[in-house]
Every structure is written in structure tokens, then in C-alpha cells.
PDB file of N, CA and C in Angstrom:
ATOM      1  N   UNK A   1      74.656  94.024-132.866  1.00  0.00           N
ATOM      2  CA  UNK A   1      73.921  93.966-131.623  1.00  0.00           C
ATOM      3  C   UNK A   1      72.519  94.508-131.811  1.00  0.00           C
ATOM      4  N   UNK A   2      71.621  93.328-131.681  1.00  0.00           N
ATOM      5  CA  UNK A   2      70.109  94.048-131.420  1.00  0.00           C
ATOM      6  C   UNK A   2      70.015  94.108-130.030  1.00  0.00           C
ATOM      7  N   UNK A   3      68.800  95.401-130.206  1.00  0.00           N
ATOM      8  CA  UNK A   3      68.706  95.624-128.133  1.00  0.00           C
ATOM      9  C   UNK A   3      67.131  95.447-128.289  1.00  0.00           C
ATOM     10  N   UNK A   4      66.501  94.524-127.555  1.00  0.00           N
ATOM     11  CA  UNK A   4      65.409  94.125-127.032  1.00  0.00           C
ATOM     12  C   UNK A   4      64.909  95.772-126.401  1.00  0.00           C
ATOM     13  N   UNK A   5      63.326  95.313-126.518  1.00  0.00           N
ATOM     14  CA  UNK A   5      62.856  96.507-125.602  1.00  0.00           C
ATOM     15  C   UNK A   5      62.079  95.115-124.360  1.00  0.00           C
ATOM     16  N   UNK A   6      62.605  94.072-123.893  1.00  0.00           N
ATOM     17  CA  UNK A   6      62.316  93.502-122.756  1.00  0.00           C
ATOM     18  C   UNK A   6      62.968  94.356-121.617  1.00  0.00           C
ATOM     19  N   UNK A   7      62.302  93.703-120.837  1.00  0.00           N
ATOM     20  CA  UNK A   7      62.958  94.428-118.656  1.00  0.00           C
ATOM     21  C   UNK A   7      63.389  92.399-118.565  1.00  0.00           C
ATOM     22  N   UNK A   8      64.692  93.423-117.819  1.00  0.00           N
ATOM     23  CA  UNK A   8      65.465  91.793-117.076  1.00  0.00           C
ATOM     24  C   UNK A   8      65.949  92.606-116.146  1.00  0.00           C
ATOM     25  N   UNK A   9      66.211  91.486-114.769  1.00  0.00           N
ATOM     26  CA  UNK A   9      66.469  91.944-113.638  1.00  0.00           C
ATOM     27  C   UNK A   9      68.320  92.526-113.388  1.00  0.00           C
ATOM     28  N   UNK A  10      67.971  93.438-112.038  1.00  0.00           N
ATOM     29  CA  UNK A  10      69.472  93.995-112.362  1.00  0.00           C
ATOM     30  C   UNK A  10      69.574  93.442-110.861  1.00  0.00           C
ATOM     31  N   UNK A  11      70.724  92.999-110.606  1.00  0.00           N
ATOM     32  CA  UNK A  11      70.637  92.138-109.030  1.00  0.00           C
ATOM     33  C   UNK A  11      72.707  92.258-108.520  1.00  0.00           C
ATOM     34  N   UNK A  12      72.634  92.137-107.576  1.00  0.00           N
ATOM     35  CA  UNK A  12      74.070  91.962-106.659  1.00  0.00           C
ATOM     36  C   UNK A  12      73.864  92.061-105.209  1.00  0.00           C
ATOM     37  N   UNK A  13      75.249  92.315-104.887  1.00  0.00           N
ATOM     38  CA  UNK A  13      75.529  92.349-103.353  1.00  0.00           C
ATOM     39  C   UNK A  13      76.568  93.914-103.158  1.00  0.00           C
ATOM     40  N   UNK A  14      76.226  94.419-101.650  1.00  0.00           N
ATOM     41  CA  UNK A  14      76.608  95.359-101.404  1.00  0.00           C
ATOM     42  C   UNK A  14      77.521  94.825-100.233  1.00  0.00           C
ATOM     43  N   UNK A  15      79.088  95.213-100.715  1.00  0.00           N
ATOM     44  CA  UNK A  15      79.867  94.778 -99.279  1.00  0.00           C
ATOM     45  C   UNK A  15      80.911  95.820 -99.073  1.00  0.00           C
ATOM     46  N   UNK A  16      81.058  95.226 -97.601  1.00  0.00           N
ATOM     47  CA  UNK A  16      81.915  96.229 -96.794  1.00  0.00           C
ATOM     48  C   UNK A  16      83.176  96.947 -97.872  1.00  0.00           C
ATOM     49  N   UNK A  17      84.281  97.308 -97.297  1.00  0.00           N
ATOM     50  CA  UNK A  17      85.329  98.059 -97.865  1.00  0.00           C
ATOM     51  C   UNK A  17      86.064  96.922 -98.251  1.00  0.00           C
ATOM     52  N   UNK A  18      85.886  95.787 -97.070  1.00  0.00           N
ATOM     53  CA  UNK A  18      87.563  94.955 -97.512  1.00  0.00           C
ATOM     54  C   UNK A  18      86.762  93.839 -97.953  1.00  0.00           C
ATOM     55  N   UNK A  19      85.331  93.859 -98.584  1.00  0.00           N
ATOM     56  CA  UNK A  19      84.437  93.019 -99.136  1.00  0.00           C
ATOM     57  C   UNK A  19      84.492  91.575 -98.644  1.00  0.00           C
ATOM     58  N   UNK A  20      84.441  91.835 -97.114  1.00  0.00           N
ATOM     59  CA  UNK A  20      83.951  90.292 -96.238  1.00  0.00           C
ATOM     60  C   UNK A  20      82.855  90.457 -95.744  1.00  0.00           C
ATOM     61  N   UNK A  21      81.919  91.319 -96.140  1.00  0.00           N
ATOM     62  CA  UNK A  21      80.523  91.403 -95.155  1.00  0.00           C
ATOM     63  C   UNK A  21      79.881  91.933 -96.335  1.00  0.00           C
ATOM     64  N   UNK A  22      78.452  91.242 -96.281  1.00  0.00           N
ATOM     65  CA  UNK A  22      77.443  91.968 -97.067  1.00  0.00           C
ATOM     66  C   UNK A  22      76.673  93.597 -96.179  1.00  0.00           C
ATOM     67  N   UNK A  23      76.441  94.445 -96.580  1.00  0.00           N
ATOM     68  CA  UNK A  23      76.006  95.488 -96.080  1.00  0.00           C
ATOM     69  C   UNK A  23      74.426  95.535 -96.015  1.00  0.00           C
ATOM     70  N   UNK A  24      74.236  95.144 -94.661  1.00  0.00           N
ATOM     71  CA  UNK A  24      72.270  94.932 -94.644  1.00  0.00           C
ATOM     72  C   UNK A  24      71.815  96.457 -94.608  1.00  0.00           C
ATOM     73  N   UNK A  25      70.806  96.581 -94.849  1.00  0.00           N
ATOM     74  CA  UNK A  25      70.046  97.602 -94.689  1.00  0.00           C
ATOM     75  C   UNK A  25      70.091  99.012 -95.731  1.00  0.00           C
ATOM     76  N   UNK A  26      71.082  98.983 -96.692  1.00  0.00           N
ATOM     77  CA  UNK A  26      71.651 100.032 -97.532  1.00  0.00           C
ATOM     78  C   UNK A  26      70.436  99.845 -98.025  1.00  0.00           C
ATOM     79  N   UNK A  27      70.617 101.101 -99.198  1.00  0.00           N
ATOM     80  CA  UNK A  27      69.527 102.021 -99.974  1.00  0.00           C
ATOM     81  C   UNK A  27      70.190 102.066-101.147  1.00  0.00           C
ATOM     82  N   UNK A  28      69.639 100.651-102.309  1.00  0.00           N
ATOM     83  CA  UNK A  28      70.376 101.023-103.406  1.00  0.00           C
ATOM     84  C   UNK A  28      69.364 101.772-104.370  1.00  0.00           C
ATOM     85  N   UNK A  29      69.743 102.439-105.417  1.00  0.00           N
ATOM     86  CA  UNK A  29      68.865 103.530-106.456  1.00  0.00           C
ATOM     87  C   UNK A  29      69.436 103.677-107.651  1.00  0.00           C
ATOM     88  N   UNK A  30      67.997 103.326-108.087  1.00  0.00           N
ATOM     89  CA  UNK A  30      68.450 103.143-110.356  1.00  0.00           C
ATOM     90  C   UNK A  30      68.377 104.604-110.618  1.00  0.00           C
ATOM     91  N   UNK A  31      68.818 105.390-111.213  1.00  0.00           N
ATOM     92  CA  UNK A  31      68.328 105.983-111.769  1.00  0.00           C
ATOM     93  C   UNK A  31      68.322 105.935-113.151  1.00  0.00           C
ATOM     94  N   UNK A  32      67.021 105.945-114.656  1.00  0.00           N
ATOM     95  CA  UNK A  32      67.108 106.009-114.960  1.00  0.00           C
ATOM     96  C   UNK A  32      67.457 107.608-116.247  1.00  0.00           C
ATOM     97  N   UNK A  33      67.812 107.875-117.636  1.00  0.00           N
ATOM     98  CA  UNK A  33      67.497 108.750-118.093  1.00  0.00           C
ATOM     99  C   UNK A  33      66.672 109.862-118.476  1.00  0.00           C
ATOM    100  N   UNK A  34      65.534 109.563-117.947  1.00  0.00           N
ATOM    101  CA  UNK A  34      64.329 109.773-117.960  1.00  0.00           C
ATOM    102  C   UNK A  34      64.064 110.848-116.144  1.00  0.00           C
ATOM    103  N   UNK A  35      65.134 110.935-115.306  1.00  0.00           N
ATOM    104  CA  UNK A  35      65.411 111.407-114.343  1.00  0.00           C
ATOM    105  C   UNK A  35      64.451 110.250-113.048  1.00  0.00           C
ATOM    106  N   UNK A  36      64.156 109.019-113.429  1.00  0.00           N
ATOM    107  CA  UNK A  36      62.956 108.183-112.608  1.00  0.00           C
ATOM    108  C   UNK A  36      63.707 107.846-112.247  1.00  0.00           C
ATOM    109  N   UNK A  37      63.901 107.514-110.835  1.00  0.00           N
ATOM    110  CA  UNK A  37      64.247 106.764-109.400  1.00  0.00           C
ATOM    111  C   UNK A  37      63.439 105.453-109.213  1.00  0.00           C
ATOM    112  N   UNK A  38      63.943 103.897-108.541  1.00  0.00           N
ATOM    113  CA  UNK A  38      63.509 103.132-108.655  1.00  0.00           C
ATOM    114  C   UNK A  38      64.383 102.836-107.327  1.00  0.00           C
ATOM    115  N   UNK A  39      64.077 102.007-106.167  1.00  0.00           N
ATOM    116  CA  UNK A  39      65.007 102.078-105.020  1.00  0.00           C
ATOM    117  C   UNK A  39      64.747  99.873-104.458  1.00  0.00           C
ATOM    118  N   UNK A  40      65.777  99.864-103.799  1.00  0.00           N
ATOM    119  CA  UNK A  40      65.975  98.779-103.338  1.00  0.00           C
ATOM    120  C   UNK A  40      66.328  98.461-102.316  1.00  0.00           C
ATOM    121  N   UNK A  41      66.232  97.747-101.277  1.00  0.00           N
ATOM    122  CA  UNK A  41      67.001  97.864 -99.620  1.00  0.00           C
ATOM    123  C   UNK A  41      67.418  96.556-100.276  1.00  0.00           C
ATOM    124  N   UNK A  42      68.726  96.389 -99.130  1.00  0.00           N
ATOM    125  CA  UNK A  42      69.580  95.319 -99.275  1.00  0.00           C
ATOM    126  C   UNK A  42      69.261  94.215 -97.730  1.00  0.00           C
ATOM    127  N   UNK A  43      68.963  92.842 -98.111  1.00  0.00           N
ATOM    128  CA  UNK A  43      68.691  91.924 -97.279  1.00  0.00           C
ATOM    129  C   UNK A  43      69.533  92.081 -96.511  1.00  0.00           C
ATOM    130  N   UNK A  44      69.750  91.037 -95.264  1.00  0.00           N
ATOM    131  CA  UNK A  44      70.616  91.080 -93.717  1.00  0.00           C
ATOM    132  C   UNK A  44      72.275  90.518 -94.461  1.00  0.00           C
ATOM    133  N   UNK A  45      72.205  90.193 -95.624  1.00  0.00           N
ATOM    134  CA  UNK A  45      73.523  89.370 -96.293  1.00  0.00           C
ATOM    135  C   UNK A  45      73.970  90.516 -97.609  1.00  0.00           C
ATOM    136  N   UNK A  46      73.246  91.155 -97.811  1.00  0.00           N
ATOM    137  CA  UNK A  46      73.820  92.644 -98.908  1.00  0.00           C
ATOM    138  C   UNK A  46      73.274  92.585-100.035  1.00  0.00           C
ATOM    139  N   UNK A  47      72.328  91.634-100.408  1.00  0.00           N
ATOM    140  CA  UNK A  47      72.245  91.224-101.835  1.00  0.00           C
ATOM    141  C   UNK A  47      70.719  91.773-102.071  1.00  0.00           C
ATOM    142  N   UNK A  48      70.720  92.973-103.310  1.00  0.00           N
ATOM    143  CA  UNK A  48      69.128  93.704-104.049  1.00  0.00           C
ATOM    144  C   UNK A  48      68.909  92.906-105.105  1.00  0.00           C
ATOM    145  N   UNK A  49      67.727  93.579-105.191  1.00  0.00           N
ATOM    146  CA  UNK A  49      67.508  92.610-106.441  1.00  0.00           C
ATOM    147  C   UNK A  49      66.511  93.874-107.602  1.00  0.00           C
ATOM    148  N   UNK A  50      66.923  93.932-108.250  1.00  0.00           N
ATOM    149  CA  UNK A  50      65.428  95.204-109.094  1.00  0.00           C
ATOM    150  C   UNK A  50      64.998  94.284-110.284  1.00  0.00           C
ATOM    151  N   UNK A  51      63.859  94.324-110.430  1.00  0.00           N
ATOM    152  CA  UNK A  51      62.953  93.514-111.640  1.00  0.00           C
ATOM    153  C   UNK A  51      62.476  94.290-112.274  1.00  0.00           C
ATOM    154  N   UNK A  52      62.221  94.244-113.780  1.00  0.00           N
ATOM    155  CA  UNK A  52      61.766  95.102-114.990  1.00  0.00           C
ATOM    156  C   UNK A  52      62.068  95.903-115.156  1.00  0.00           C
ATOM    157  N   UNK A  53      63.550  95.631-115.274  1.00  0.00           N
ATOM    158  CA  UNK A  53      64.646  97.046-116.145  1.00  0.00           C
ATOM    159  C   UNK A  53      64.684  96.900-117.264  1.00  0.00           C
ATOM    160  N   UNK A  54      64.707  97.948-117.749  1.00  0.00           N
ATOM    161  CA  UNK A  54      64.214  97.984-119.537  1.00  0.00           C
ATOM    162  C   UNK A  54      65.779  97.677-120.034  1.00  0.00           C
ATOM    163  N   UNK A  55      65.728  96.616-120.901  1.00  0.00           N
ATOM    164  CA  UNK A  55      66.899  96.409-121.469  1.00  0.00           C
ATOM    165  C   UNK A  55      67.593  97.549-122.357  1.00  0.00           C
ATOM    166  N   UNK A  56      68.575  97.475-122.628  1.00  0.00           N
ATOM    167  CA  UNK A  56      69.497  98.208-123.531  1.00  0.00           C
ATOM    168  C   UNK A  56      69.313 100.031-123.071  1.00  0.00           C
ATOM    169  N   UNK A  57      68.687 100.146-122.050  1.00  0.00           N
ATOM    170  CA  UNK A  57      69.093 101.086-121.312  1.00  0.00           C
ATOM    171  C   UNK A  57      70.356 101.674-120.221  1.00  0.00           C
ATOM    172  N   UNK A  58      70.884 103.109-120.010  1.00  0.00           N
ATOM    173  CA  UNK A  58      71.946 103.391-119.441  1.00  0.00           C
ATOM    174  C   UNK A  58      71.074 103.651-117.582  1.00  0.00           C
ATOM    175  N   UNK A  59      71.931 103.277-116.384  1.00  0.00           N
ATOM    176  CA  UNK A  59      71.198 103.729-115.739  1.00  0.00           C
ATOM    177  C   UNK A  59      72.636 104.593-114.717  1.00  0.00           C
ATOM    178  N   UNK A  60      72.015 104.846-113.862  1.00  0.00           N
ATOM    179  CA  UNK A  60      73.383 105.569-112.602  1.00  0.00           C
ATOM    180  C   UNK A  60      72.887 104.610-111.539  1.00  0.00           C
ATOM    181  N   UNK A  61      73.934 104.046-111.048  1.00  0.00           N
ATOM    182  CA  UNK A  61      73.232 103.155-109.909  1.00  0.00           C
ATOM    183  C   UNK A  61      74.615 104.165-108.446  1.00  0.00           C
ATOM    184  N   UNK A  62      73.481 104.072-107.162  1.00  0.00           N
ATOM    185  CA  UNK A  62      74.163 104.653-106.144  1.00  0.00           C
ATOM    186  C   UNK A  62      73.367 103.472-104.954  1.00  0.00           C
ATOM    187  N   UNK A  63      74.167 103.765-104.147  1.00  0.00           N
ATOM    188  CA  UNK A  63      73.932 103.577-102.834  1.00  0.00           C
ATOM    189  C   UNK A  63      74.314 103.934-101.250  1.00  0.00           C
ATOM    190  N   UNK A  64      73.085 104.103-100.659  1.00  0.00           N
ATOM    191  CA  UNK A  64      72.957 104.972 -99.506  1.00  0.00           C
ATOM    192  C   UNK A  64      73.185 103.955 -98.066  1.00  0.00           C
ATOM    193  N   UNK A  65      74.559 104.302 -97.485  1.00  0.00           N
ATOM    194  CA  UNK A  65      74.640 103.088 -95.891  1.00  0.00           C
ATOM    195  C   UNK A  65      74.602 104.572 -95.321  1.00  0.00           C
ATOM    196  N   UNK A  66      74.237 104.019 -93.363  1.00  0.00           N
ATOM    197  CA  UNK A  66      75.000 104.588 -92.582  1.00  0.00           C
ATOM    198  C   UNK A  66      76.055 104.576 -92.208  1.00  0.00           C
ATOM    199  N   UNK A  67      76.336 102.988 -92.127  1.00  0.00           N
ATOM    200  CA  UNK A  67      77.834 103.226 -92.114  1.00  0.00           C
ATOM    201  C   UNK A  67      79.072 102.900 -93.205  1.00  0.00           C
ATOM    202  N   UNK A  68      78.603 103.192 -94.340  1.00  0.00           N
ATOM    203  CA  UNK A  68      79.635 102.609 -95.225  1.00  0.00           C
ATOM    204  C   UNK A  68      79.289 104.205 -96.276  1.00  0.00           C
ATOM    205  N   UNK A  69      80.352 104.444 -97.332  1.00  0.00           N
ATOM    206  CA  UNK A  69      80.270 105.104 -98.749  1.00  0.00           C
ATOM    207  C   UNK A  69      80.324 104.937 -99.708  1.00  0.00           C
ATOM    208  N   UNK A  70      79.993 104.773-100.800  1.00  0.00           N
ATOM    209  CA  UNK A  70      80.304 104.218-101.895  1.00  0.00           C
ATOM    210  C   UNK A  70      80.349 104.973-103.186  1.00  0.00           C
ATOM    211  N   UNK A  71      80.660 104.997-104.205  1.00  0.00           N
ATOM    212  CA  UNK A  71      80.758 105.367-105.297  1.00  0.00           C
ATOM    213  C   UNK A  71      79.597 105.553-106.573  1.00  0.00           C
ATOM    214  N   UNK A  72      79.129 106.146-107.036  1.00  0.00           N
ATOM    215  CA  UNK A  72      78.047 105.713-107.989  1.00  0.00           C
ATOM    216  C   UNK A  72      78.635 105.092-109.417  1.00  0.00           C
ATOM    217  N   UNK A  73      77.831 104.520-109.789  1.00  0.00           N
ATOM    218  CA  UNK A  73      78.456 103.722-111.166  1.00  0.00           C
ATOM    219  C   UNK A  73      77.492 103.282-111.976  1.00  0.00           C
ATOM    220  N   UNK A  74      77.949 103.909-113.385  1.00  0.00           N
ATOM    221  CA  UNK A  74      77.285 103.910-114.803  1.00  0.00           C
ATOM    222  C   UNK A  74      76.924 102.255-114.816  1.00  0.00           C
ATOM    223  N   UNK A  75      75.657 101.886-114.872  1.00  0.00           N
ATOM    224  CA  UNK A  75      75.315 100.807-115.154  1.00  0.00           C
ATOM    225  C   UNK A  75      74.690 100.362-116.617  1.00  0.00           C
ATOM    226  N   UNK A  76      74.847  99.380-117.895  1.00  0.00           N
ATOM    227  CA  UNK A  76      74.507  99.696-119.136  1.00  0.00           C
ATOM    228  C   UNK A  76      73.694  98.038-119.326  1.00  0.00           C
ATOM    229  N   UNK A  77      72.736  97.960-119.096  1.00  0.00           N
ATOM    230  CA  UNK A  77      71.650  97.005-119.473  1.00  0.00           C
ATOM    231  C   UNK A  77      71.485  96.593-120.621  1.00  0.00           C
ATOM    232  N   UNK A  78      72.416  95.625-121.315  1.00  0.00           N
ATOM    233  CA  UNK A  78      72.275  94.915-122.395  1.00  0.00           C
ATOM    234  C   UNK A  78      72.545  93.747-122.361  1.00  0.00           C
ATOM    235  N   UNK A  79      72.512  92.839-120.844  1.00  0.00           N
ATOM    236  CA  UNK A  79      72.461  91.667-120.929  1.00  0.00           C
ATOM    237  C   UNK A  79      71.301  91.076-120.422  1.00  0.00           C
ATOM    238  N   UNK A  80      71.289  89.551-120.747  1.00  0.00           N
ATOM    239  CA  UNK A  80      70.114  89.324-119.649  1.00  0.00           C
ATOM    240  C   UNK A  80      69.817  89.382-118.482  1.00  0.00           C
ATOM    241  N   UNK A  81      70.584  89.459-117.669  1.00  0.00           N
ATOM    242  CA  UNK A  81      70.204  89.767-116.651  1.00  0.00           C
ATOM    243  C   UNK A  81      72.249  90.485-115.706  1.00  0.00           C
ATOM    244  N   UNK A  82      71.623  91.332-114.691  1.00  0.00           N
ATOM    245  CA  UNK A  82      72.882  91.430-114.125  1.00  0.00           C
ATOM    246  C   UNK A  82      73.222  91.068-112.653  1.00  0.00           C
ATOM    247  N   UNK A  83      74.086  90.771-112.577  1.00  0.00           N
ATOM    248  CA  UNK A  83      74.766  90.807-111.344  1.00  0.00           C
ATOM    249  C   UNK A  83      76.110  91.736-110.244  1.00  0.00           C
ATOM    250  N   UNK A  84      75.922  92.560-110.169  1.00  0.00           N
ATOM    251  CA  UNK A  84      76.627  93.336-109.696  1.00  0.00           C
ATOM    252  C   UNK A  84      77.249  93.031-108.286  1.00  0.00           C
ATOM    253  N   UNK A  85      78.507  93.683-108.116  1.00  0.00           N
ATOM    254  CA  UNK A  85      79.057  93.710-106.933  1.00  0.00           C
ATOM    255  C   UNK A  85      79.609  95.076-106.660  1.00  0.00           C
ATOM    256  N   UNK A  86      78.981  95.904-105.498  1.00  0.00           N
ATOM    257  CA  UNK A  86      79.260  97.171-105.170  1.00  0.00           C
ATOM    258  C   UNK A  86      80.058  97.212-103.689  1.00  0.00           C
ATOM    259  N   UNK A  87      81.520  97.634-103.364  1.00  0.00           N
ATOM    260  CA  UNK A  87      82.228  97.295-102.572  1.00  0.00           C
ATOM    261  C   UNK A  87      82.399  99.283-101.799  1.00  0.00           C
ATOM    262  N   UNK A  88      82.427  99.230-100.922  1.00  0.00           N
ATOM    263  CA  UNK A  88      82.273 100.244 -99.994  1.00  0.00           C
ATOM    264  C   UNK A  88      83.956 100.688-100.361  1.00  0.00           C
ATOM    265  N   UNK A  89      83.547 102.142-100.370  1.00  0.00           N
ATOM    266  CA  UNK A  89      85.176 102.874-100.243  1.00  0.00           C
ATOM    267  C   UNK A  89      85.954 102.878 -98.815  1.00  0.00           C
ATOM    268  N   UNK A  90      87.543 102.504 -99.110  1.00  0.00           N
ATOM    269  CA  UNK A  90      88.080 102.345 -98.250  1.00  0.00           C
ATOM    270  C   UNK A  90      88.039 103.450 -97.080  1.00  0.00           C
TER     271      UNK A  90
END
């Protein structure tokens, strides 16, 4: 495995608990190793999008609802691009 030093986008959808609704308005956040914050709001349908993530980097991804909770989760940037799906705790 070679790891590029390119940025590709890191992208998904944020949904409810029983994952039938996208979650508008959440506050999603990269963090990278480097302790840098990079933030995203989620459209009226749940779906962020972040552009020029440094490839083959580790990041912590979280996200902030009012009305939902969620979990944070180790995110590892070695593809071209991602797609994530972050589902609200029951």
C-alpha cells in the first residue's frame, strides 16, 4: 500500500436511530491529529460533505444534533473518496 499525500472528499448521511430520516441541521466535526477541527452542517436530507482531506490520514469524526446522539468514530482516509453513514443511538 502506497498512501498519496492528495485530499479526497470525506462525505455521508446522518440518520435518525431507526435510520429512516436524514438528520438536518447536525454539526458534523473532523478532527484531525494535529488537534485541527474542520466542521460541516448537514443539508434538510442528512447528507455532509468535507473536501480536502489529506489522504492516508487518521481522523475522529463526531457529531452534534439537538435532538439525536451519536457516537464518535475513528475514521482512516485511504481511499478515494468516502462515504459514510452515521446512525443516531437508540
Amino acid at each position: 500500500n502506497v498512501v498519496t499525500a492528495a485530499n479526497i472528499s470525506v462525505a455521508g448521511r446522518v440518520l435518525t436511530a431507526d435510520g429512516a430520516r436524514g438528520v438536518s441541521g447536525a454539526t458534523v466535526a473532523l478532527l484531525n491529529q494535529h488537534g485541527e477541527t474542520v466542521y460541516a452542517r448537514t443539508n434538510s436530507f442528512g447528507y455532509f460533505r468535507f473536501n480536502d482531506v489529506q489522504a492516508g490520514a487518521i481522523y475522529v469524526l463526531s457529531v452534534q444534533s439537538k435532538r439525536c446522539q451519536f457516537a464518535e468514530r475513528v475514521v482512516s482516509t485511504d481511499a478515494e473518496a468516502q462515504e459514510l453513514t452515521i446512525t443516531a443511538l437508540p
